[in-house]
Each structure stands twice: as C-alpha cells, then as structure tokens.
N, C-alpha and C. Protein backbone atom coordinates (compact mmCIF):
# COMPACT_ATOMS: atom_id res chain seq x y z
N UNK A 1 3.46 -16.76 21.23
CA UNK A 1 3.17 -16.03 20.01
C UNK A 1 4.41 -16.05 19.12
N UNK A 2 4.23 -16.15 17.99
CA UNK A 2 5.35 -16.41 16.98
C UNK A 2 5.67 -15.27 16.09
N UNK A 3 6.57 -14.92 15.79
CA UNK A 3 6.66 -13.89 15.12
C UNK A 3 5.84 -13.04 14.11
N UNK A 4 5.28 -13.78 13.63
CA UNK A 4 4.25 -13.41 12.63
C UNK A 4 3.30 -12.79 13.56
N UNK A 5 2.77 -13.81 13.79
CA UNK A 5 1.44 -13.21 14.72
C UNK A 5 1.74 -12.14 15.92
N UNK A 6 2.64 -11.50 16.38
CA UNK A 6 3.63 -10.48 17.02
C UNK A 6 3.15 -9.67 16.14
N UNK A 7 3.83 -9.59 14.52
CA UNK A 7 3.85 -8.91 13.33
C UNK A 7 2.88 -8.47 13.26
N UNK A 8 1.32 -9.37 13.22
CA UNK A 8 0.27 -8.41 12.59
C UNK A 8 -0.60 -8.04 13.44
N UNK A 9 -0.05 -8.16 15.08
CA UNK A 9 -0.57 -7.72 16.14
C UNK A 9 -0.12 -6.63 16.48
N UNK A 10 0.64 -6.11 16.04
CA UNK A 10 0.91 -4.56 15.87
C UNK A 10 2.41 -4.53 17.04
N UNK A 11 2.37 -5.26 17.76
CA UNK A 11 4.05 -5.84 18.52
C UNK A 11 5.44 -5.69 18.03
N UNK A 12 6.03 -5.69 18.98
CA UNK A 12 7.81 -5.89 18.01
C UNK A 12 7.86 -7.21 17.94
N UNK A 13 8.95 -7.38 16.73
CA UNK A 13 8.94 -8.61 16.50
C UNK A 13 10.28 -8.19 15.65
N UNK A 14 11.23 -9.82 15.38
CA UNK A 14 12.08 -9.74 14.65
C UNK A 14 11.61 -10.28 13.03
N UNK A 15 11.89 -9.26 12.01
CA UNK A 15 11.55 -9.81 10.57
C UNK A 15 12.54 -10.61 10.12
N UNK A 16 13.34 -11.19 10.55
CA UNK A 16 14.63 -12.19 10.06
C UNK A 16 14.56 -13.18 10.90
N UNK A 17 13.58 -13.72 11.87
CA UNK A 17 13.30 -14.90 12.41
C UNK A 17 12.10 -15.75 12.08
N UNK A 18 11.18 -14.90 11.07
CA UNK A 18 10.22 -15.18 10.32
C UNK A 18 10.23 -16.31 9.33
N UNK A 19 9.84 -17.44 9.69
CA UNK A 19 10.05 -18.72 8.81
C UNK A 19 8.69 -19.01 7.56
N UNK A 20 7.85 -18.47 7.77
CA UNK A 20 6.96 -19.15 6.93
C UNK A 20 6.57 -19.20 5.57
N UNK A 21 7.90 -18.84 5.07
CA UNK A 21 8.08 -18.70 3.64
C UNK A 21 7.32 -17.62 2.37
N UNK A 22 6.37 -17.22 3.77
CA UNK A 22 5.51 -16.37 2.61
C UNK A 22 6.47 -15.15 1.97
N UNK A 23 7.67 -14.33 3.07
CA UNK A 23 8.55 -13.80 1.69
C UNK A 23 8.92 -14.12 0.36
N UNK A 24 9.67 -15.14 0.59
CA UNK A 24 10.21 -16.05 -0.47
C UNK A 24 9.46 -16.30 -1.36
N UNK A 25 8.38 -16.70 -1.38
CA UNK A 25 6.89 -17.02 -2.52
C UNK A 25 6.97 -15.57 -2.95
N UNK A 26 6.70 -14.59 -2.30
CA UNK A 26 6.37 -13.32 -2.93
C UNK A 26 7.29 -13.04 -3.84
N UNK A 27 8.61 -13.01 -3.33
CA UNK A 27 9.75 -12.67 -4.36
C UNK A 27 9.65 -13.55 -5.57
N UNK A 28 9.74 -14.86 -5.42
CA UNK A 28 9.40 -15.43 -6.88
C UNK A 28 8.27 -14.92 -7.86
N UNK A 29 7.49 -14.67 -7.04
CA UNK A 29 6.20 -14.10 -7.75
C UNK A 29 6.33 -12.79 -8.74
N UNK A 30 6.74 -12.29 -7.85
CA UNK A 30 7.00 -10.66 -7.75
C UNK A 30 8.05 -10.76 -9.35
N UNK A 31 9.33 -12.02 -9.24
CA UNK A 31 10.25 -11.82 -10.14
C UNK A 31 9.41 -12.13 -11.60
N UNK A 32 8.36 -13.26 -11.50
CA UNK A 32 8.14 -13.41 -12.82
C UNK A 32 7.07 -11.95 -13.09
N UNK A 33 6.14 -11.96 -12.44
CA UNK A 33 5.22 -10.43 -12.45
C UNK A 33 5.86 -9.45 -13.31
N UNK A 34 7.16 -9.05 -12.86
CA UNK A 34 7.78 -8.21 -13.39
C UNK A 34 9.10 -8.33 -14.78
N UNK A 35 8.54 -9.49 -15.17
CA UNK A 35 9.85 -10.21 -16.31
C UNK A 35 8.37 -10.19 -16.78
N UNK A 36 7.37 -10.24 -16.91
CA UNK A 36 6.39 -10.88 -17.92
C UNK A 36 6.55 -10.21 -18.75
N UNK A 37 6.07 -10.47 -20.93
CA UNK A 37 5.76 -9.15 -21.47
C UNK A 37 4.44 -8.89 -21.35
N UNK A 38 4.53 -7.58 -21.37
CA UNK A 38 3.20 -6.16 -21.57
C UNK A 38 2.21 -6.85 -21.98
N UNK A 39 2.06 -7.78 -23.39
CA UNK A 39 0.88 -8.41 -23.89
C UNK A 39 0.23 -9.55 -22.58
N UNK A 40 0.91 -9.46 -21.18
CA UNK A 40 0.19 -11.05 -20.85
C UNK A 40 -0.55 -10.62 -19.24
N UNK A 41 -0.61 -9.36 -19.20
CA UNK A 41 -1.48 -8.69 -18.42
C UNK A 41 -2.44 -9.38 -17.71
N UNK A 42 -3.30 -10.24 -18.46
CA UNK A 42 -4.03 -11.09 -17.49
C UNK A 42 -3.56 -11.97 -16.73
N UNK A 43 -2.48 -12.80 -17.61
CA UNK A 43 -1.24 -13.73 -16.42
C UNK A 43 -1.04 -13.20 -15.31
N UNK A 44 -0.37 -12.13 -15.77
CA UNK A 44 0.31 -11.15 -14.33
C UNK A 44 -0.40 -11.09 -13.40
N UNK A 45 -1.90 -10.48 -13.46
CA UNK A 45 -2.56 -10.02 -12.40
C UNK A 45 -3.23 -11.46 -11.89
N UNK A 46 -2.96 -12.91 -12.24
CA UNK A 46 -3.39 -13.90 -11.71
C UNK A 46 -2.41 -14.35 -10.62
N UNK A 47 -0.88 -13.94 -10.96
CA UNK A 47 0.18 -14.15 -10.77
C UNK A 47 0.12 -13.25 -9.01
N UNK A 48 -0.38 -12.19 -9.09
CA UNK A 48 -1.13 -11.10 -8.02
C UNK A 48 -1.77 -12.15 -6.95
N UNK A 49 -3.04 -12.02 -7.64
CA UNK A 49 -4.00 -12.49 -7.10
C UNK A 49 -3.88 -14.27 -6.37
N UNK A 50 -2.89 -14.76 -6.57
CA UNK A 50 -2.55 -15.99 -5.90
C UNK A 50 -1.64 -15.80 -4.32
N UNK A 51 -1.36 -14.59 -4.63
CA UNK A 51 -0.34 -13.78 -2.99
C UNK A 51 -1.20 -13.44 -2.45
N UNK A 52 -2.17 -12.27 -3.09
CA UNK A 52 -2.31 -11.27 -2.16
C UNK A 52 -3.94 -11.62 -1.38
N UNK A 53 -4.50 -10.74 -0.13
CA UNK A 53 -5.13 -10.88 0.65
C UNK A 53 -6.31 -11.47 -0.12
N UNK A 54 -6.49 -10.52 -0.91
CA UNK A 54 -7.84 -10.32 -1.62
C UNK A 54 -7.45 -9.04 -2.60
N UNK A 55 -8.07 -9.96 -3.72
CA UNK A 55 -8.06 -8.84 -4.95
C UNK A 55 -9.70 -8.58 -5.94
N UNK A 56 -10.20 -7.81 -5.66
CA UNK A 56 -11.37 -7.94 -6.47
C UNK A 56 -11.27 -8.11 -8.10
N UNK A 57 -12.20 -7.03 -8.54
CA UNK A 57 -12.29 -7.24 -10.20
C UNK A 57 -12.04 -6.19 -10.82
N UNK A 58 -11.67 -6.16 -12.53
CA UNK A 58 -10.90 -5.51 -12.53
C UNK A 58 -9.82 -4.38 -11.87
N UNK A 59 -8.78 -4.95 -11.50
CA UNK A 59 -7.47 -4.58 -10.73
C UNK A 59 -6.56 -4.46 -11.73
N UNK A 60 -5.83 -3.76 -12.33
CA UNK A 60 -4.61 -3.76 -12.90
C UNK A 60 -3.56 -2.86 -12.31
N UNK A 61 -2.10 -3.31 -12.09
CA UNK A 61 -1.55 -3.42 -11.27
C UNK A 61 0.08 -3.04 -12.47
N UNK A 62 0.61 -1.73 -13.16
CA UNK A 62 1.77 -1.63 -14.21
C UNK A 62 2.71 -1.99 -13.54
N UNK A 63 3.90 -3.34 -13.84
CA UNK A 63 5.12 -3.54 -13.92
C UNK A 63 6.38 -2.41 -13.63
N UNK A 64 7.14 -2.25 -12.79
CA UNK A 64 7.04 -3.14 -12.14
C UNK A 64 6.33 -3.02 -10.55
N UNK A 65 6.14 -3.91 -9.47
CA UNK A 65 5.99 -3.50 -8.59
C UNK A 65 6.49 -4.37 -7.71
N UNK A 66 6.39 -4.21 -6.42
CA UNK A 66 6.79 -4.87 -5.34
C UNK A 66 5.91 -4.99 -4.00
N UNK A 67 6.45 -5.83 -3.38
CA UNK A 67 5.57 -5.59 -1.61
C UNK A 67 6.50 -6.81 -0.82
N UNK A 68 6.28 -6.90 0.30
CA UNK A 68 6.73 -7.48 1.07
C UNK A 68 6.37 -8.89 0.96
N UNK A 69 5.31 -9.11 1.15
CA UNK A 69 4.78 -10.56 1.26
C UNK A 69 3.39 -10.67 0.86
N UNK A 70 2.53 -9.69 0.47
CA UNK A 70 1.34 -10.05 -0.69
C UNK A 70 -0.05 -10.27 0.35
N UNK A 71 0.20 -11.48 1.21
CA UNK A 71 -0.85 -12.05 2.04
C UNK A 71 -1.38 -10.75 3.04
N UNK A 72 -0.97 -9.88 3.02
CA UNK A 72 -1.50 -8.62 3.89
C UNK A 72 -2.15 -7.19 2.98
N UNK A 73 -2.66 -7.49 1.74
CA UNK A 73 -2.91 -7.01 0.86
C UNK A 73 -3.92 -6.99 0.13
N UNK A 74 -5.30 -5.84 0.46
CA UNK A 74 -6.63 -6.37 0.13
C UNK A 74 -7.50 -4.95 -0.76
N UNK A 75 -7.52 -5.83 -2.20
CA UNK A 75 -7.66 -4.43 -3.28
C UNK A 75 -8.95 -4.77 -3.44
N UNK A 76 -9.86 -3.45 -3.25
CA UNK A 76 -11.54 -3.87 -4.31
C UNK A 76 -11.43 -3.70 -5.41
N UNK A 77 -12.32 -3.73 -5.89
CA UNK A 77 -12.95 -3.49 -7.31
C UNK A 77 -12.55 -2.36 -8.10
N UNK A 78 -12.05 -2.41 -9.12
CA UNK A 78 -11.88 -1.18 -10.21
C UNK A 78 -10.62 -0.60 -9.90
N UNK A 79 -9.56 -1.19 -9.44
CA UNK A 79 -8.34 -0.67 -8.85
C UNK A 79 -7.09 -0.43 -10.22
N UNK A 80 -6.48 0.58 -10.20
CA UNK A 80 -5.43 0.95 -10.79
C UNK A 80 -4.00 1.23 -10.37
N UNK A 81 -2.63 0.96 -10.57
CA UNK A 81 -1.72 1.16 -10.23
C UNK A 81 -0.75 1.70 -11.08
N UNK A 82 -0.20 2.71 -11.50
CA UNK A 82 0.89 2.65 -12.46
C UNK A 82 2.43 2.49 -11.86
N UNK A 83 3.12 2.57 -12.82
CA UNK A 83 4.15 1.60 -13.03
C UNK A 83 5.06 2.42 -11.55
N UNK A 84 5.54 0.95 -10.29
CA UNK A 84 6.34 1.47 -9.74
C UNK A 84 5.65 1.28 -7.77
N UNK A 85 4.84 1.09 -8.23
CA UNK A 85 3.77 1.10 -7.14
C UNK A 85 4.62 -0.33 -6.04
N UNK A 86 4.69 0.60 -4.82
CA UNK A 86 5.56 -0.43 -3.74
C UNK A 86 4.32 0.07 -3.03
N UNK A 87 4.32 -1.50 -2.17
CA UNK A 87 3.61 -1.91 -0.79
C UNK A 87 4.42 -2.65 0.21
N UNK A 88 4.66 -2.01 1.29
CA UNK A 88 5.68 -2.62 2.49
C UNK A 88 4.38 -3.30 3.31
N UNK A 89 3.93 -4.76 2.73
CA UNK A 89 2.39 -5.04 3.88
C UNK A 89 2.90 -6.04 5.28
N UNK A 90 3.83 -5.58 6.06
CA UNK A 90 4.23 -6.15 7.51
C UNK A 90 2.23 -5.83 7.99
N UNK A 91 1.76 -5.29 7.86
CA UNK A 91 0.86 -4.59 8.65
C UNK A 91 -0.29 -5.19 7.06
N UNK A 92 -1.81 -5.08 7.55
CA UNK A 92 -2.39 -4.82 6.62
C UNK A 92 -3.05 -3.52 5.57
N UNK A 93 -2.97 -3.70 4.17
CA UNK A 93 -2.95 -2.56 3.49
C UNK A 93 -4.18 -2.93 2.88
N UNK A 94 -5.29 -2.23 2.67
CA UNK A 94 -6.63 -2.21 2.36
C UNK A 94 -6.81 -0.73 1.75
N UNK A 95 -7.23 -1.24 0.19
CA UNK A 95 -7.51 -0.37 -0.80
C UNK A 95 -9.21 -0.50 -1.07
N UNK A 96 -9.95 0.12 -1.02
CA UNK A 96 -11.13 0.41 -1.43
C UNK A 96 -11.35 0.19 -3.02
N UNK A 97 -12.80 0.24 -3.13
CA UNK A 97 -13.12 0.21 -4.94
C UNK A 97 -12.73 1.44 -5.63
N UNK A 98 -12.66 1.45 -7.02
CA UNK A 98 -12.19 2.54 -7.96
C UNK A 98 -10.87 4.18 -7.17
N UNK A 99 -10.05 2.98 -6.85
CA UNK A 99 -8.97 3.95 -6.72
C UNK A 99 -7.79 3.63 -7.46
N UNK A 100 -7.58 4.62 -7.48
CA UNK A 100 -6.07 5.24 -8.71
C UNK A 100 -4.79 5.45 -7.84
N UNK A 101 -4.03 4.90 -8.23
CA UNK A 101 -2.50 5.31 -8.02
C UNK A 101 -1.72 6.00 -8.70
N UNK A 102 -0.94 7.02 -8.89
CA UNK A 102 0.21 7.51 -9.79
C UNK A 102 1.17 6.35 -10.18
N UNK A 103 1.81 6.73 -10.76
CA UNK A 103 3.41 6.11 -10.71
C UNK A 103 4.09 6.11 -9.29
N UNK A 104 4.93 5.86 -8.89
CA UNK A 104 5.89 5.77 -7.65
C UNK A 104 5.24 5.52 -6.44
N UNK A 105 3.96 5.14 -6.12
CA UNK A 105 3.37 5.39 -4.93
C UNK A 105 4.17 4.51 -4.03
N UNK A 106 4.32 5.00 -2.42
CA UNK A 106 4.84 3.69 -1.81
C UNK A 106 3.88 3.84 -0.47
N UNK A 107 3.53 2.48 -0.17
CA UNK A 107 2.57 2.31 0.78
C UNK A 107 3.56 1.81 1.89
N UNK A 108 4.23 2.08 3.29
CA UNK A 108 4.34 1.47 4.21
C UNK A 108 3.72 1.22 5.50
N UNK A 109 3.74 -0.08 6.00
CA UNK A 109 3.01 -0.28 6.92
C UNK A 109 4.65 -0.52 8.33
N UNK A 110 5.76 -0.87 7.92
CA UNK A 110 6.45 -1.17 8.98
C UNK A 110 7.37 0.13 9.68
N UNK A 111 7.15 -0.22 11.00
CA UNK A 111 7.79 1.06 11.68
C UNK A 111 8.99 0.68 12.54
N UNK A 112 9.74 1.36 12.73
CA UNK A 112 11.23 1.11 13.85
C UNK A 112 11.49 1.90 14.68
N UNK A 113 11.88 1.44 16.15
CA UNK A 113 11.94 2.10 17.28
C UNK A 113 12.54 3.35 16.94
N UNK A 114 12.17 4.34 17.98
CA UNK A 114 12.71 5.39 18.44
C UNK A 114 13.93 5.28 18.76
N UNK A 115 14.01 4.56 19.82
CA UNK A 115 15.19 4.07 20.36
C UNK A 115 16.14 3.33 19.88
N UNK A 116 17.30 3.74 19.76
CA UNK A 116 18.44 3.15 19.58
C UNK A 116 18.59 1.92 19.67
N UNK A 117 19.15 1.77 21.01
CA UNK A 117 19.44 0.43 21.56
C UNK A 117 18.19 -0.55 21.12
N UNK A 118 16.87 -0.46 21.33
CA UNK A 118 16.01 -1.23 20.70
C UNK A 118 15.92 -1.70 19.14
N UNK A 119 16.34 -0.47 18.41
CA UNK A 119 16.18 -0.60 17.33
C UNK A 119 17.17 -1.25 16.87
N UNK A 120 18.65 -1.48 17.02
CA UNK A 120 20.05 -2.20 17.17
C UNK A 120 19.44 -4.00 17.21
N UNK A 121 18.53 -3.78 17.68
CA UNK A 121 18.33 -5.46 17.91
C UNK A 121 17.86 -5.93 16.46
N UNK A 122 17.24 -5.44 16.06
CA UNK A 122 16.45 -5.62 14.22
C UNK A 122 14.97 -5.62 14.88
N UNK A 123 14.60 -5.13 15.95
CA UNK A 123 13.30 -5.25 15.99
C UNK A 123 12.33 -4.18 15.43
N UNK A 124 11.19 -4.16 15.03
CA UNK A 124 10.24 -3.47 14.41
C UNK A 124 8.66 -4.12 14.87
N UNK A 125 8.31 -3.17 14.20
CA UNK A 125 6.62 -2.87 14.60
C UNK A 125 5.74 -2.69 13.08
N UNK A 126 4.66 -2.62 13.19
CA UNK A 126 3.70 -2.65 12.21
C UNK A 126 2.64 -1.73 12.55
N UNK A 127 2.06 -0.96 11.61
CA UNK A 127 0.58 0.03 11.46
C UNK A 127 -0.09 -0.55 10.08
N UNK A 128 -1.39 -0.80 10.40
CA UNK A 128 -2.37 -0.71 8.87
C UNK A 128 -2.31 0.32 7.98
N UNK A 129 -2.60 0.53 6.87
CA UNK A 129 -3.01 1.67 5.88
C UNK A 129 -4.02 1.52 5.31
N UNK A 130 -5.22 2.37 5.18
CA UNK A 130 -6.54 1.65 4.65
C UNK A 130 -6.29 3.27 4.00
N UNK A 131 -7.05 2.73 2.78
CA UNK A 131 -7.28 3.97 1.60
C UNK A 131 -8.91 3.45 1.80
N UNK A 132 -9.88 4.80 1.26
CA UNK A 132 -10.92 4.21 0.98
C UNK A 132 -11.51 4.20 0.02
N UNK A 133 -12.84 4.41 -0.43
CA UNK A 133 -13.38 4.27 -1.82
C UNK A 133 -13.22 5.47 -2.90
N UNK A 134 -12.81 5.60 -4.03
CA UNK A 134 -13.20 6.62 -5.13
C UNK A 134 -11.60 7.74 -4.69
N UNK A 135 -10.58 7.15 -4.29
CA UNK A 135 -9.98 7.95 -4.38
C UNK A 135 -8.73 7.77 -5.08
N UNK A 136 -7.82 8.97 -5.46
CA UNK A 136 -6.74 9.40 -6.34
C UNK A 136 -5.44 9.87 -5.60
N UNK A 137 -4.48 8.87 -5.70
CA UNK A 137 -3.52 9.24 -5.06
C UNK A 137 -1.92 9.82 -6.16
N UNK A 138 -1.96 11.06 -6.20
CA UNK A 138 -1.02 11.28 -7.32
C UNK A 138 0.17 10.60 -7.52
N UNK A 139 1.47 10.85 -8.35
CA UNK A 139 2.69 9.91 -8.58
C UNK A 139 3.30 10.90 -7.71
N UNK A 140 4.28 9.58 -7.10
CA UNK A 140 5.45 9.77 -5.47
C UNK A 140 4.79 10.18 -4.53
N UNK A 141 3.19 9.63 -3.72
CA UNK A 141 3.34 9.68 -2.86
C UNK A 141 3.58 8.79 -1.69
N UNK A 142 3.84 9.23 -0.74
CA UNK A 142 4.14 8.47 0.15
C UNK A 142 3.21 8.18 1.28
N UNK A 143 2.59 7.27 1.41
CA UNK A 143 1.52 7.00 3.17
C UNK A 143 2.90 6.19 3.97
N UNK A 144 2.53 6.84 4.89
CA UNK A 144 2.95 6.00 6.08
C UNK A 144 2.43 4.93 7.12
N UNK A 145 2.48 4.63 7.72
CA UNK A 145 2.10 3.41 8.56
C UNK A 145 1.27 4.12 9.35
N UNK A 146 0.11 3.56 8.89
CA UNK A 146 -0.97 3.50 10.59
C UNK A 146 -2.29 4.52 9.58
N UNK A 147 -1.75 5.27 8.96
CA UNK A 147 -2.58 5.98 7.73
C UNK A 147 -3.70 5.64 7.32
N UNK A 148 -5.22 6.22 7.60
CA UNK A 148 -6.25 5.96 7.36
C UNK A 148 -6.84 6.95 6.12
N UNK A 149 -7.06 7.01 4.65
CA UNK A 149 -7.68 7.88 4.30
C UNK A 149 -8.90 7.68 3.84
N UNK A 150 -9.91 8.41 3.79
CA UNK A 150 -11.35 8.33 3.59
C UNK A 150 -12.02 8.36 2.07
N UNK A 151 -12.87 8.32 1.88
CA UNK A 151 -14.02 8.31 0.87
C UNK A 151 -13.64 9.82 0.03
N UNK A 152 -13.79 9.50 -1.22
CA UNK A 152 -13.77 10.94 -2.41
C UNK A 152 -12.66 11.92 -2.22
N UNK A 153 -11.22 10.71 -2.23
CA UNK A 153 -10.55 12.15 -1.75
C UNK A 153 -9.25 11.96 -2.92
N UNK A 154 -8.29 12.78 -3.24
CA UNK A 154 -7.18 13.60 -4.22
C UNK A 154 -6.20 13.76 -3.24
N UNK A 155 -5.03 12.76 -3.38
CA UNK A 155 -3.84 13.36 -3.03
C UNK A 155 -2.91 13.60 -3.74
N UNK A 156 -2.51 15.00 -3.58
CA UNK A 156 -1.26 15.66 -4.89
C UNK A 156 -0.10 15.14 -4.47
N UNK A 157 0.51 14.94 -5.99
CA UNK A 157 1.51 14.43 -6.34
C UNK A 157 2.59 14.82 -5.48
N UNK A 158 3.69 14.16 -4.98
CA UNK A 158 4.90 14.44 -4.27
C UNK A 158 4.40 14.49 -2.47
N UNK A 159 2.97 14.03 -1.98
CA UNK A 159 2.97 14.60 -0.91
C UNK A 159 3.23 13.07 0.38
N UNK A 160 3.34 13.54 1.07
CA UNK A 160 3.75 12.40 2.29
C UNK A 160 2.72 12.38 3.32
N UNK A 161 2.07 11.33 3.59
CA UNK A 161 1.02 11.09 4.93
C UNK A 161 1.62 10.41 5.66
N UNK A 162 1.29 11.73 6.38
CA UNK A 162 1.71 11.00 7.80
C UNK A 162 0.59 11.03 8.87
N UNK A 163 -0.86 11.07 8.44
CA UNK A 163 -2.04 11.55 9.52
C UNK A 163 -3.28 11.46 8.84
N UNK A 164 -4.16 10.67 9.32
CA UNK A 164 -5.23 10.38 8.54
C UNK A 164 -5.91 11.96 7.91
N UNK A 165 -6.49 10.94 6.42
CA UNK A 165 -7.47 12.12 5.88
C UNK A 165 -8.89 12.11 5.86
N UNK A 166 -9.55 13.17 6.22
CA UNK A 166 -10.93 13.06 5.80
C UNK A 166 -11.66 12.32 5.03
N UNK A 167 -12.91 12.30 4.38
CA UNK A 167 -13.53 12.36 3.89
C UNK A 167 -13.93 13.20 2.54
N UNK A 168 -13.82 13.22 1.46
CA UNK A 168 -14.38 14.35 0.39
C UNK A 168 -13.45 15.77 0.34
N UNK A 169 -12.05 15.22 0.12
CA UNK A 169 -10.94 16.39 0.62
C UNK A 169 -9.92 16.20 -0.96
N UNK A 170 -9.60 17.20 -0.92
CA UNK A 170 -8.11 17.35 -1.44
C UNK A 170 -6.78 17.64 -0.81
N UNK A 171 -6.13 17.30 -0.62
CA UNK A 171 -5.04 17.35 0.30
C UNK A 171 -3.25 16.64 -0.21
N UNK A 172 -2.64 17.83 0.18
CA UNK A 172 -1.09 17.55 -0.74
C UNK A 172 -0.18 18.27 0.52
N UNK A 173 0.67 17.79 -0.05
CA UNK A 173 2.02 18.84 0.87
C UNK A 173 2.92 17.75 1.05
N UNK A 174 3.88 17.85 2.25
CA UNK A 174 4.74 17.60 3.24
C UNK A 174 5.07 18.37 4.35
N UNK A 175 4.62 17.76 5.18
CA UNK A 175 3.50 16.92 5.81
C UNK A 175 2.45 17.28 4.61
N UNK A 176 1.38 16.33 4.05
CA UNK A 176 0.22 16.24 3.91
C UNK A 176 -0.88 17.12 4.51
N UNK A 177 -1.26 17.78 4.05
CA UNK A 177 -2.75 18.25 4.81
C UNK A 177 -3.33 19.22 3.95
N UNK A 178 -5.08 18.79 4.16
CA UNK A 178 -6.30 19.08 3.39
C UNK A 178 -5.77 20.75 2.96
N UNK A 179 -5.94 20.61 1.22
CA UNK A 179 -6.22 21.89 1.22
C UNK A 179 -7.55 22.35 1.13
N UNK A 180 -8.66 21.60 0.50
CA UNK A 180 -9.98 21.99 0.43
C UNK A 180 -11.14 21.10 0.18
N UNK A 181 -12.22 21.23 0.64
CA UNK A 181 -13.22 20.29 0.29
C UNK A 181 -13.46 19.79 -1.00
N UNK A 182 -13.72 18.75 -1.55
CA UNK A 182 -14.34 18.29 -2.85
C UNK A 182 -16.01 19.24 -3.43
N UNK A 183 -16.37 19.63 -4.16
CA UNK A 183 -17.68 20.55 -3.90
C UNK A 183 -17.98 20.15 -5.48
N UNK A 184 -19.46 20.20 -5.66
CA UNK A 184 -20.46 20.62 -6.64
C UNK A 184 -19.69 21.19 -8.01
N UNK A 185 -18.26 21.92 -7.48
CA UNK A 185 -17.98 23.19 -8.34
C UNK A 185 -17.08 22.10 -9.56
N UNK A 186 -16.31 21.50 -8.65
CA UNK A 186 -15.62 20.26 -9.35
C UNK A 186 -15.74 19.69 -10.15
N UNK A 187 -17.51 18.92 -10.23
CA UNK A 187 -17.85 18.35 -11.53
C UNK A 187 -18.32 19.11 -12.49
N UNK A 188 -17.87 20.11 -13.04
CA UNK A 188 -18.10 21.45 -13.97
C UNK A 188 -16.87 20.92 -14.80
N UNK A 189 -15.28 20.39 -14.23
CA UNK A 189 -14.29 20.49 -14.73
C UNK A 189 -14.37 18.99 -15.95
C-alpha cells in the first residue's frame, strides 16, 4: 500500500513521501484561483472544478481559498462559500446541495498522533467530514476531522465541531452542541 492509499484508508502514513503530484497541481491552481479578477468568476470556478472530486451546479466558491489537494472534495448543487473558506481534504470532504458557508470556515480532515514519539516521525492520519443538505455554517467555524453533520441544520458563528450533528438542529458553541430544534416557528422569521 502506498502512501496515498494508507491516506484515504484512514491509516498513518507519511504526507512528505507522497509523490503523485496532486499537491503541486492544486497549488498552481489554487495560485491562479486566487490572482484571478472578481469579473472572471466563471474561469475560477472551472479552474475548481478541474481539481476537485466533484463539483455540481451552481457552486461559487469567494477568493481567496485553499485545500490541500482538491481530488478529495465533493460539492452538490447550489453551494456557497465566502471569502476565506479552507479545506484540509487528506480525508474526504462531502458537502451536500444548497449549503452556505460564512467567511473563514475551515474544514479539516487530517489528524496527528497522540503520541509523541509517533508523532516526531511526521506521521498522520485522516477522518472524512460530510456536511449534509440545506445547511448554514456561520463565519470561523471550525469542523474537525471525522465530523458528520446532518440535514436542515445552522451552525453559529465562531463555533468548533468536534462531534457529529443531528438532523434539523441549531447548534453553536465550543465545543459545539445543539442548542435547539429547527421548528414551524422559524419560518415566521
């Protein structure tokens, strides 16, 4: 097994013995993405969509952003990002249809030993992050690796996941966790 495939098998593996260039592509990518001007928006997001896993339709994606290597990166339909939006995709990151990002969001999927001495070696590990459909993730938050969140859900601004979320929730903090159901009362606002 080769490093990569270590990588998205959820294994340790070293990320600096990794040959297959798909960093390197990303970074070029990534550099013009983020040099483009404002007017060429459709370039850009073609510029996307040639890295990453899968990108559906309308996706727009505000300057600047970043990710690791793109190919572990799978957006549906109706997707939004504002400006700032990082994805660490060692692991795969799967965004559902019509979801929203804040500004600053950072998605990581890579994790590092507990241990010292292990971790001394440069070795690391990987978790998925799957967001799911119709949801709102405010500006600066943070998911962590392995992070599953569900259908119709609001996460407030500044909060950190570290533990999957429900279904039809609102939920903020540090640690993260549900403050209340989504309800009937909501679409009044």
């Amino acid at each position: 097994m080769n490093e990569k495939e270590r990588m998205l098998s959820g294994r340790l593996y070293h990320p600096l013995k990794m040959n297959d260039g798909q960093w390197e592509r990303s970074r070029g990518v990534l550099r013009k993405f983020n040099d483009m001007p404002f007017d060429q928006a459709k370039e850009r997001m073609e510029l996307l969509r040639g890295i990453f896993g899968h990108m559906g339709e309308d996706v727009y994606i505000e300057p600047p952003f970043y990710c690791d290597k793109g190919g572990q990166i799978y957006i549906g339909d109706h997707f939004y990002a504002n400006t700032g939006f990082l994805a660490l995709d060692e692991a795969k990151v799967t965004i559902g249809n019509h979801v929203m990002l804040g500004p600053r969001v950072c998605i990581y999927t890579a994790c590092h030993p507990v241990d010292a001495q292990i971790r001394n070696m440069h070795l690391e590990f990987s978790k998925p992050v799957t967001i799911g459909d119709d949801v709102w993730v405010g500006g600066n938050v943070v998911i962590n690796p392995g992070v599953t969140i569900g259908n119709n859900v609001v996460i407030g601004s500044g909060s950190v996941v570290t533990k999957d979320i429900p279904d039809g929730v609102i939920a903020a903090g540090n640690p993260c966790r549900v403050i209340r159901k989504i309800t009937n009362e909501d679409r009044r606002y």
